[in-house]
PDB file of N, CA and C in Angstrom:
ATOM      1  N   UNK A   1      17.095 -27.426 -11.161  1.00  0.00           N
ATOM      2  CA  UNK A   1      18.469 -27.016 -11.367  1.00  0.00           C
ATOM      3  C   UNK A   1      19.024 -26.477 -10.057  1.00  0.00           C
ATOM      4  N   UNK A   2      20.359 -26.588 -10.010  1.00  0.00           N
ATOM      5  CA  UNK A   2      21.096 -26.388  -8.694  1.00  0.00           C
ATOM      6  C   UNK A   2      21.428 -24.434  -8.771  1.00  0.00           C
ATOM      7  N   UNK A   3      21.190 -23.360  -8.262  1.00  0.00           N
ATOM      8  CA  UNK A   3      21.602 -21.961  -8.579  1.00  0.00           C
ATOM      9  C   UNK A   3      22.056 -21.848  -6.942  1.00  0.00           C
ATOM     10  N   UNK A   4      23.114 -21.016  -7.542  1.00  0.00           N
ATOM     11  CA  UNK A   4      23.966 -20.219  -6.849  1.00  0.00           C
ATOM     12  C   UNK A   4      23.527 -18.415  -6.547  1.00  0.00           C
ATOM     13  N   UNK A   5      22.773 -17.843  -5.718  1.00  0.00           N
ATOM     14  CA  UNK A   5      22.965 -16.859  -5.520  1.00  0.00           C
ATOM     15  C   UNK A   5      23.938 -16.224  -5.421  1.00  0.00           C
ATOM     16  N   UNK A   6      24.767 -15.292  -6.057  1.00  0.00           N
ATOM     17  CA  UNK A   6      25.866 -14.245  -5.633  1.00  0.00           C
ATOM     18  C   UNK A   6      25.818 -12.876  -4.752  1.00  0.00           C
ATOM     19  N   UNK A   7      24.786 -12.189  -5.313  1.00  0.00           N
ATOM     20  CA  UNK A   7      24.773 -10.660  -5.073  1.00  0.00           C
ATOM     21  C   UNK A   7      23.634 -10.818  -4.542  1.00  0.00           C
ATOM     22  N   UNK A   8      23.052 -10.083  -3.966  1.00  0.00           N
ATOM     23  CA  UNK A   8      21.370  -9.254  -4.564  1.00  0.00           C
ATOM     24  C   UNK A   8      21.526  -7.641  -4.869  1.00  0.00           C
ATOM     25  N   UNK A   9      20.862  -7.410  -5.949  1.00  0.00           N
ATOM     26  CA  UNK A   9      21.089  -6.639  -6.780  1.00  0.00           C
ATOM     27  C   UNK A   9      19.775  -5.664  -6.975  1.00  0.00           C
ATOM     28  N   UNK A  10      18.254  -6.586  -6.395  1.00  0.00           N
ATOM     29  CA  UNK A  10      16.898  -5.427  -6.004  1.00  0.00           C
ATOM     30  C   UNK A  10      16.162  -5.807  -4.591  1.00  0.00           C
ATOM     31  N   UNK A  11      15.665  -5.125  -4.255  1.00  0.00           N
ATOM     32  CA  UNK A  11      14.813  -5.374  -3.462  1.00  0.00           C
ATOM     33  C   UNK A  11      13.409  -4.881  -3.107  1.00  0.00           C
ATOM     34  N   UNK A  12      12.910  -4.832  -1.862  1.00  0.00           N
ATOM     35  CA  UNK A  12      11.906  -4.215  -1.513  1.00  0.00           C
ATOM     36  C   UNK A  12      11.511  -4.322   0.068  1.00  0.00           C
ATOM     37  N   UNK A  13      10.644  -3.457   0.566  1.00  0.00           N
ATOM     38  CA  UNK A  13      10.612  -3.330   1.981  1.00  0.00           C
ATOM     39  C   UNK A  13       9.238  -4.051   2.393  1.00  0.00           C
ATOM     40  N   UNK A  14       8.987  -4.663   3.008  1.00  0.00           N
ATOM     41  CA  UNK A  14       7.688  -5.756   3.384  1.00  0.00           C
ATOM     42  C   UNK A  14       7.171  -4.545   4.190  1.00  0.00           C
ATOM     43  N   UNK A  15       5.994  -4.208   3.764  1.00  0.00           N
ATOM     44  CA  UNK A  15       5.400  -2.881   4.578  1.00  0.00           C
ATOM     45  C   UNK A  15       4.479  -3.700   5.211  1.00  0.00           C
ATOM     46  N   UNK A  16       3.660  -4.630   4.825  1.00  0.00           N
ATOM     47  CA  UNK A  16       3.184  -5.538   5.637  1.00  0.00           C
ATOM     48  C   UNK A  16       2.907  -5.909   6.944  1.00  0.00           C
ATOM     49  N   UNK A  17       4.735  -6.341   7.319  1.00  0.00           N
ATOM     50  CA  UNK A  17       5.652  -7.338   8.124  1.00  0.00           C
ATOM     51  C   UNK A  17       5.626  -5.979   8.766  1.00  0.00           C
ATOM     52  N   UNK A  18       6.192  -4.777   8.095  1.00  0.00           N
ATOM     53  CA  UNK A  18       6.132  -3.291   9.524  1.00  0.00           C
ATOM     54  C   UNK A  18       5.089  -2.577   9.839  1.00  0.00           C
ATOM     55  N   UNK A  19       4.072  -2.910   9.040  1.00  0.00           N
ATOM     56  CA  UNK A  19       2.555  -2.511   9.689  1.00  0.00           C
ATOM     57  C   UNK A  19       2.559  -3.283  11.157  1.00  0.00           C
ATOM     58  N   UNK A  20       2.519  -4.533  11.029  1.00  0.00           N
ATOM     59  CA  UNK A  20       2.205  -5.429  11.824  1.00  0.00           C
ATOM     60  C   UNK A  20       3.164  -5.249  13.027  1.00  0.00           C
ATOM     61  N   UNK A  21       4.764  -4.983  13.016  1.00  0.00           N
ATOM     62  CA  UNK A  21       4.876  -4.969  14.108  1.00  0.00           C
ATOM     63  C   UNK A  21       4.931  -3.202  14.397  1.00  0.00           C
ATOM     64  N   UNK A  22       4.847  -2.466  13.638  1.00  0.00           N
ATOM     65  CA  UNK A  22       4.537  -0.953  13.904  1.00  0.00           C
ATOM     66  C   UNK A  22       2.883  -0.898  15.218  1.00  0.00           C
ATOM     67  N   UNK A  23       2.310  -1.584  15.176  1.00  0.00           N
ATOM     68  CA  UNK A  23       0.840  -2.108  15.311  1.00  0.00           C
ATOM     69  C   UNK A  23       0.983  -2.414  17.478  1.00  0.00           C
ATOM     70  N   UNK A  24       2.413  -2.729  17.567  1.00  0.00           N
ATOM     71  CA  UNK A  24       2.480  -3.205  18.909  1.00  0.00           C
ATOM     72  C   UNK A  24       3.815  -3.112  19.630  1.00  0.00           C
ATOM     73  N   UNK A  25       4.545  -2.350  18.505  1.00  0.00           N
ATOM     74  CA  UNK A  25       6.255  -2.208  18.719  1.00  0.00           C
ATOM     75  C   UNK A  25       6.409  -0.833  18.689  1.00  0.00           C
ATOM     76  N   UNK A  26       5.575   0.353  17.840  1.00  0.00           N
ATOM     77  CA  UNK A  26       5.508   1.220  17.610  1.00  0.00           C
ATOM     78  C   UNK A  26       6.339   1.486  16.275  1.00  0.00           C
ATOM     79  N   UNK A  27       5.698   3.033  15.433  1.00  0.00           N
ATOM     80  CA  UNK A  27       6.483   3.150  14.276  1.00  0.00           C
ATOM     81  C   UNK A  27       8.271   3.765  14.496  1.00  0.00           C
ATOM     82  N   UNK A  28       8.434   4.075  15.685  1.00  0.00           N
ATOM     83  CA  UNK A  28      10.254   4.444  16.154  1.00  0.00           C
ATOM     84  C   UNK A  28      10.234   3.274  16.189  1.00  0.00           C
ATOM     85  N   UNK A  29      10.347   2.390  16.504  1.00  0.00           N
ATOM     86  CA  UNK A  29      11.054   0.969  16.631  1.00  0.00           C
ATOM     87  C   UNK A  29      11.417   0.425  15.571  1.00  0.00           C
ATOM     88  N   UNK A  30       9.998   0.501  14.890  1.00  0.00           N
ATOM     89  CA  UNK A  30      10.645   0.022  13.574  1.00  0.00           C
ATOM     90  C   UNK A  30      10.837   0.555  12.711  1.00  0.00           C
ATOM     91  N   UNK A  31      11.413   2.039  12.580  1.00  0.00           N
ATOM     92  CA  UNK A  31      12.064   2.552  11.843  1.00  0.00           C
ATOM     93  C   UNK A  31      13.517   2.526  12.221  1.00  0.00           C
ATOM     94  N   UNK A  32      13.588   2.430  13.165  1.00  0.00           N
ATOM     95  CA  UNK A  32      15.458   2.114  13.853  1.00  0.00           C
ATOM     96  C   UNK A  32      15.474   0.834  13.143  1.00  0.00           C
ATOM     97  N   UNK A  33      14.763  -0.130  13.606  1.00  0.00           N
ATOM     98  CA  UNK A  33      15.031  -1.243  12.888  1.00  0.00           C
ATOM     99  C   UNK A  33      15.279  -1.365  11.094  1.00  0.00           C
ATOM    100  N   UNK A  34      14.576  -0.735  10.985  1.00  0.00           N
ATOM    101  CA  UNK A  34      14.601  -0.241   9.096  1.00  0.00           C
ATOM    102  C   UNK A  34      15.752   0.119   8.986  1.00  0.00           C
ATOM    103  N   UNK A  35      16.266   1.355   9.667  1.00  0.00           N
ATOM    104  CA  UNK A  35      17.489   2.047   8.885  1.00  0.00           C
ATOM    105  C   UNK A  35      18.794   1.065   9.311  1.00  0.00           C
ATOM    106  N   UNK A  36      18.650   0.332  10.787  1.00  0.00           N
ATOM    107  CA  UNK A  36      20.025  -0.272  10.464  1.00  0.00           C
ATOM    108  C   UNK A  36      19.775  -1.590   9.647  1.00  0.00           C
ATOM    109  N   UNK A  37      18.559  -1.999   8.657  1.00  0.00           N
ATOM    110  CA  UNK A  37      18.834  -3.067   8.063  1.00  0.00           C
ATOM    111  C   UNK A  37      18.983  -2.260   6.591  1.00  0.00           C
ATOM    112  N   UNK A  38      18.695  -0.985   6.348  1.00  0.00           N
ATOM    113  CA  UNK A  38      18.720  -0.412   5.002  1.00  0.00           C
ATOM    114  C   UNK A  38      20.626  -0.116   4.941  1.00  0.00           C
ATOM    115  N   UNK A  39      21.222  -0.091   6.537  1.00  0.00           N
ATOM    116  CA  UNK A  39      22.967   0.515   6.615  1.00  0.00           C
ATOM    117  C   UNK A  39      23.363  -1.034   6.319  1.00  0.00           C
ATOM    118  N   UNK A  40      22.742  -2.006   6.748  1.00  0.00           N
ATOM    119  CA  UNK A  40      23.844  -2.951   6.532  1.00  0.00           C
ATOM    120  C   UNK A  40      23.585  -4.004   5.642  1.00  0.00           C
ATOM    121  N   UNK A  41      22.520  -4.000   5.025  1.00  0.00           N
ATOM    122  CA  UNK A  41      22.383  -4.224   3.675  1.00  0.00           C
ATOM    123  C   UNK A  41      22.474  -3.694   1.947  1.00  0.00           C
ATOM    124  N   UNK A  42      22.007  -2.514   2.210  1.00  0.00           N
ATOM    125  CA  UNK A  42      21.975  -1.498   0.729  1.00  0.00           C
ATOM    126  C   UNK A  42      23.213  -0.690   0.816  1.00  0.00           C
ATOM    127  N   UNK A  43      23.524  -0.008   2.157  1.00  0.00           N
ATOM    128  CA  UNK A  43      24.610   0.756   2.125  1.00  0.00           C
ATOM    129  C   UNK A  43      25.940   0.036   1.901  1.00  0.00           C
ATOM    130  N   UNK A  44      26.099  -0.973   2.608  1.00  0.00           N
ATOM    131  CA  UNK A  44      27.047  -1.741   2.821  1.00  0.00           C
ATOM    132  C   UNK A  44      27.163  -3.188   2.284  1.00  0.00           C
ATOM    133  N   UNK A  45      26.141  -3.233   1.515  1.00  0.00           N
ATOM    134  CA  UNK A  45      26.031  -4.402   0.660  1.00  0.00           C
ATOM    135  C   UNK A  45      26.194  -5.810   1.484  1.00  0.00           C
ATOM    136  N   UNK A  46      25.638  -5.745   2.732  1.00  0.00           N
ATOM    137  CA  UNK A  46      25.821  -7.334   3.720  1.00  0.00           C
ATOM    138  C   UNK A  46      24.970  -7.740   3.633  1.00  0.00           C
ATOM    139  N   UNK A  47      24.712  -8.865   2.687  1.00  0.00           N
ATOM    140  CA  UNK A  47      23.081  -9.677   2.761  1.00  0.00           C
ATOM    141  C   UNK A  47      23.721 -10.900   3.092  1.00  0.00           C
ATOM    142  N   UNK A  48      23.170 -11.585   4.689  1.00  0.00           N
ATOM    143  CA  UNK A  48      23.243 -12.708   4.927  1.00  0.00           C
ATOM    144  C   UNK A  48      23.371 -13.735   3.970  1.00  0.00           C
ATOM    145  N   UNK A  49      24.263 -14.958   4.170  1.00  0.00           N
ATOM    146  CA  UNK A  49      23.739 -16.391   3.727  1.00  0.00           C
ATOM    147  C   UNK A  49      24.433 -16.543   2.303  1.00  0.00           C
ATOM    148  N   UNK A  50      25.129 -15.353   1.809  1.00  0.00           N
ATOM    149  CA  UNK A  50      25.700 -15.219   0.647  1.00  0.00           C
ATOM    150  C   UNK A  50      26.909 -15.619   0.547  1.00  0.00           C
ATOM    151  N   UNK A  51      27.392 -16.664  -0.640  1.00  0.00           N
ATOM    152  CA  UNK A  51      26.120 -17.170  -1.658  1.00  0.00           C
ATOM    153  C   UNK A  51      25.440 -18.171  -0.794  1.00  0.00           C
ATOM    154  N   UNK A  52      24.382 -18.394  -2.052  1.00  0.00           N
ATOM    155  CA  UNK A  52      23.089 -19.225  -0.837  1.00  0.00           C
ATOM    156  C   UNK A  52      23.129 -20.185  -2.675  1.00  0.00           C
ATOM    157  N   UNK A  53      23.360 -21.600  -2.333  1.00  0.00           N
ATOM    158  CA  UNK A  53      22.805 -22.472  -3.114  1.00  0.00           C
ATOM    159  C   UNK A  53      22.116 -23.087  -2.946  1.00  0.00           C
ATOM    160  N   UNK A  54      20.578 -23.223  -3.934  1.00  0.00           N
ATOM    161  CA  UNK A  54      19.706 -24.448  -3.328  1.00  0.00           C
ATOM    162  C   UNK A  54      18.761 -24.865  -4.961  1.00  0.00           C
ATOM    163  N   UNK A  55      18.048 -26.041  -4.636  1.00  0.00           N
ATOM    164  CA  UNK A  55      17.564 -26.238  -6.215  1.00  0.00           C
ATOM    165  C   UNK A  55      16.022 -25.517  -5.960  1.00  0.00           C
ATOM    166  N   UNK A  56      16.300 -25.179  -7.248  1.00  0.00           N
ATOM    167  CA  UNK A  56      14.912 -24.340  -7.772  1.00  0.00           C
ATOM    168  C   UNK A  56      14.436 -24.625  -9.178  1.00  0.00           C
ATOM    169  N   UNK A  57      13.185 -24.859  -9.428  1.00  0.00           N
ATOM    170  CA  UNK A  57      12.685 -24.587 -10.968  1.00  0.00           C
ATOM    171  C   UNK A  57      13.848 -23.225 -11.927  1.00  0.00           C
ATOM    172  N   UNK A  58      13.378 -21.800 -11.245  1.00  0.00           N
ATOM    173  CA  UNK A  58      13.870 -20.938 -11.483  1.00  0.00           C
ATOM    174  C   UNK A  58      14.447 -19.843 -10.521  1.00  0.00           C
ATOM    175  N   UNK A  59      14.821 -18.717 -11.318  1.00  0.00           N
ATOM    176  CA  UNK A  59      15.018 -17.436 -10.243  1.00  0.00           C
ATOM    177  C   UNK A  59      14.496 -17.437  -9.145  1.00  0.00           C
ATOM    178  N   UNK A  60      12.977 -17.062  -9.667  1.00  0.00           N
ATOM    179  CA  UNK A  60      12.196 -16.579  -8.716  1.00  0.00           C
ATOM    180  C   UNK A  60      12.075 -17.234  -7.080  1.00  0.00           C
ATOM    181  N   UNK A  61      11.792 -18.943  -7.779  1.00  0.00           N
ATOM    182  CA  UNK A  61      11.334 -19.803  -6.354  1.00  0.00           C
ATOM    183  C   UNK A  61      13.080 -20.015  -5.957  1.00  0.00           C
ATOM    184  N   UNK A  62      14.640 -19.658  -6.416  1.00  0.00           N
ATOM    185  CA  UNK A  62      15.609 -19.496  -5.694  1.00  0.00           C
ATOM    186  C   UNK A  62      15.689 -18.265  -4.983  1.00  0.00           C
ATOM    187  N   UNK A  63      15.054 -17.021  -5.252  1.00  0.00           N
ATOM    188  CA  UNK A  63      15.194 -15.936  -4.459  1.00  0.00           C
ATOM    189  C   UNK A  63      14.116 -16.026  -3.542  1.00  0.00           C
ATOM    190  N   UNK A  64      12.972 -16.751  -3.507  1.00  0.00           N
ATOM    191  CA  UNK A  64      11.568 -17.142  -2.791  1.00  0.00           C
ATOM    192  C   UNK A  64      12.609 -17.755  -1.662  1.00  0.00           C
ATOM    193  N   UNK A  65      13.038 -18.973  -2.075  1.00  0.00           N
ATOM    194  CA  UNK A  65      13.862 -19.446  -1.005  1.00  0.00           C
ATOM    195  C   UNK A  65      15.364 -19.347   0.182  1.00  0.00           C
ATOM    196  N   UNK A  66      15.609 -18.149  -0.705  1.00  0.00           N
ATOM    197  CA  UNK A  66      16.899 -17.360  -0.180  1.00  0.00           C
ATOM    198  C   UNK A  66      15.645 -16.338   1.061  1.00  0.00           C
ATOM    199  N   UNK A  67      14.952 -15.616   0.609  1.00  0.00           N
ATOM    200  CA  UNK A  67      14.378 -14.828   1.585  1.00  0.00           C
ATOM    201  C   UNK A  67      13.768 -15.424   2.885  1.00  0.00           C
ATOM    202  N   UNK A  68      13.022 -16.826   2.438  1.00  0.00           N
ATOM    203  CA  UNK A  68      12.503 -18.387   3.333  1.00  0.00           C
ATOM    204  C   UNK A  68      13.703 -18.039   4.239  1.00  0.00           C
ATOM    205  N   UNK A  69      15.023 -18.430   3.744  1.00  0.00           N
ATOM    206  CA  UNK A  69      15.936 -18.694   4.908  1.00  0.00           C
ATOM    207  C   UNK A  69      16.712 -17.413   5.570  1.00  0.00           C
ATOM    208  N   UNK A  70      16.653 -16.756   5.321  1.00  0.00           N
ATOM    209  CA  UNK A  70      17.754 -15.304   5.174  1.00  0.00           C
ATOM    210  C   UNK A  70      17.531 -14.535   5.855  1.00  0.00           C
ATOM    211  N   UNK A  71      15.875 -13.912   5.519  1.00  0.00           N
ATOM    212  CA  UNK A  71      14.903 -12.653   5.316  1.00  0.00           C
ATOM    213  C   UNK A  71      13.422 -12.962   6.357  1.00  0.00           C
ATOM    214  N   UNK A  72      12.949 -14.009   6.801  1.00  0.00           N
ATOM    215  CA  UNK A  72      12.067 -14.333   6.961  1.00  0.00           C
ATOM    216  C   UNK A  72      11.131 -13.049   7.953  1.00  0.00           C
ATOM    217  N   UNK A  73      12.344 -12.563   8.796  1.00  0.00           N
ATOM    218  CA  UNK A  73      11.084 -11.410   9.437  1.00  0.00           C
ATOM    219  C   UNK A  73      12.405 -10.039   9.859  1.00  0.00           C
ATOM    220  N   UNK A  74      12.954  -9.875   8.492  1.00  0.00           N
ATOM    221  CA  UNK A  74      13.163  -8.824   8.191  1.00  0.00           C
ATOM    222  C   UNK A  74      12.343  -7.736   7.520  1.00  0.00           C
ATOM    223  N   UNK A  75      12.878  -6.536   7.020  1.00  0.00           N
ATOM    224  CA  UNK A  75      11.619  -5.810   6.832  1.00  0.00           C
ATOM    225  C   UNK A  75      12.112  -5.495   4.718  1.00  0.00           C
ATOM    226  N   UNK A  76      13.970  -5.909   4.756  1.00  0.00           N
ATOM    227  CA  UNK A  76      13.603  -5.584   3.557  1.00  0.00           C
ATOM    228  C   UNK A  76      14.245  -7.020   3.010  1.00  0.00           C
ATOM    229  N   UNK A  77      13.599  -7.159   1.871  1.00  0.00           N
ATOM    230  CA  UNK A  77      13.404  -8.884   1.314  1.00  0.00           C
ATOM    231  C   UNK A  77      13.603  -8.612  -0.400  1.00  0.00           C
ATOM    232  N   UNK A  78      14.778  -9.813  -1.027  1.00  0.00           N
ATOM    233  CA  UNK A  78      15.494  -9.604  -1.737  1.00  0.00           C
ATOM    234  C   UNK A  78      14.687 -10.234  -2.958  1.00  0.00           C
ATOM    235  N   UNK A  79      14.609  -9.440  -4.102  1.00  0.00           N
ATOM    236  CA  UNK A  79      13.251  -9.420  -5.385  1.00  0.00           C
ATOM    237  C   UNK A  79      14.807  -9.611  -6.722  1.00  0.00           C
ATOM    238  N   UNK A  80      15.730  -9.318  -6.668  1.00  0.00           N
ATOM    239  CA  UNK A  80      16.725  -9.787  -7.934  1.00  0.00           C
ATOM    240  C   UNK A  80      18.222 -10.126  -7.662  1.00  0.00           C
ATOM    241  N   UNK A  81      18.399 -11.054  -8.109  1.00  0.00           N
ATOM    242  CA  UNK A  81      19.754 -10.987  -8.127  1.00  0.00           C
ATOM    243  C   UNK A  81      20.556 -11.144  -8.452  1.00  0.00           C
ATOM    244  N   UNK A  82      22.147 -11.716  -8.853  1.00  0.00           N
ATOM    245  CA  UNK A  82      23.199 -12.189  -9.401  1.00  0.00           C
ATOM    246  C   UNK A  82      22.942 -13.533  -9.071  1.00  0.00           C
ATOM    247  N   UNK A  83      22.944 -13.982  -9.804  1.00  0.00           N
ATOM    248  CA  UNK A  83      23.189 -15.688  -9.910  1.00  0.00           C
ATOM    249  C   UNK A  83      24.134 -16.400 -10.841  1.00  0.00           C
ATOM    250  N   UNK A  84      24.008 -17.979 -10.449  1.00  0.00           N
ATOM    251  CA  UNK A  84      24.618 -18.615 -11.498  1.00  0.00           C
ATOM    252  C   UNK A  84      24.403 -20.317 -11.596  1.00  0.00           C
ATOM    253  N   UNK A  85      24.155 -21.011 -12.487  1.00  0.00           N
ATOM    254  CA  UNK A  85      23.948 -22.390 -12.171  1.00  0.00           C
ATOM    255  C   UNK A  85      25.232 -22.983 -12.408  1.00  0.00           C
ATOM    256  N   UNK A  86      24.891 -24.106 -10.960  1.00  0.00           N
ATOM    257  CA  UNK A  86      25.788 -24.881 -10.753  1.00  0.00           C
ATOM    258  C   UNK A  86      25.910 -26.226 -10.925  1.00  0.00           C
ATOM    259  N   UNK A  87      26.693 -26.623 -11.592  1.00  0.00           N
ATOM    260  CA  UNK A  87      26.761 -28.363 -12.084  1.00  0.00           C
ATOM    261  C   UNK A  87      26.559 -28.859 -10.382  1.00  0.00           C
ATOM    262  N   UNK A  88      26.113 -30.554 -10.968  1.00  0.00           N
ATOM    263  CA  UNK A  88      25.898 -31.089  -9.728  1.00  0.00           C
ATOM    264  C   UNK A  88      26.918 -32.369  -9.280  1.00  0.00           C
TER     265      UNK A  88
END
């Protein structure tokens, strides 16, 4: 099916992705980096690429693939959102 992302509406922070560059970037770096992606995403509601249409089974592998293109080595990566399916 063809879905339309609208919003994102949850998320979460890839602690992972900031271990790793905390590891050789240091943890100030990437906490600057954190807070201006927590100001211009959560505060200010700017999530790249929006709306993002692409075909998916479901939700999940459309928000799998919104983060693929969007999010890829950001630190916070988008887990729900507003959607909608779109005729083709």
């Amino acid at each position: 099916m063809k879905i339309k992302i609208t919003d994102i509406t949850d998320w979460e922070e890839d602690t992972h992705m900031m271990a790793g560059d905390a590891s050789h970037e240091g943890d100030r770096a990437v906490q600057r980096l954190l807070e201006a992606e927590r100001d211009k995403k959560i505060d200010e509601g700017n999530w790249d690429g929006l709306p993002f249409v692409c075909e998916a089974e479901d939700i999940e592998e459309a928000i799998e693939k919104y983060n693929d293109a969007h999010c890829e080595y950001d630190y916070i990566k988008a887990t729900d959102c507003d959607w909608e399916e779109v005729a083709d």
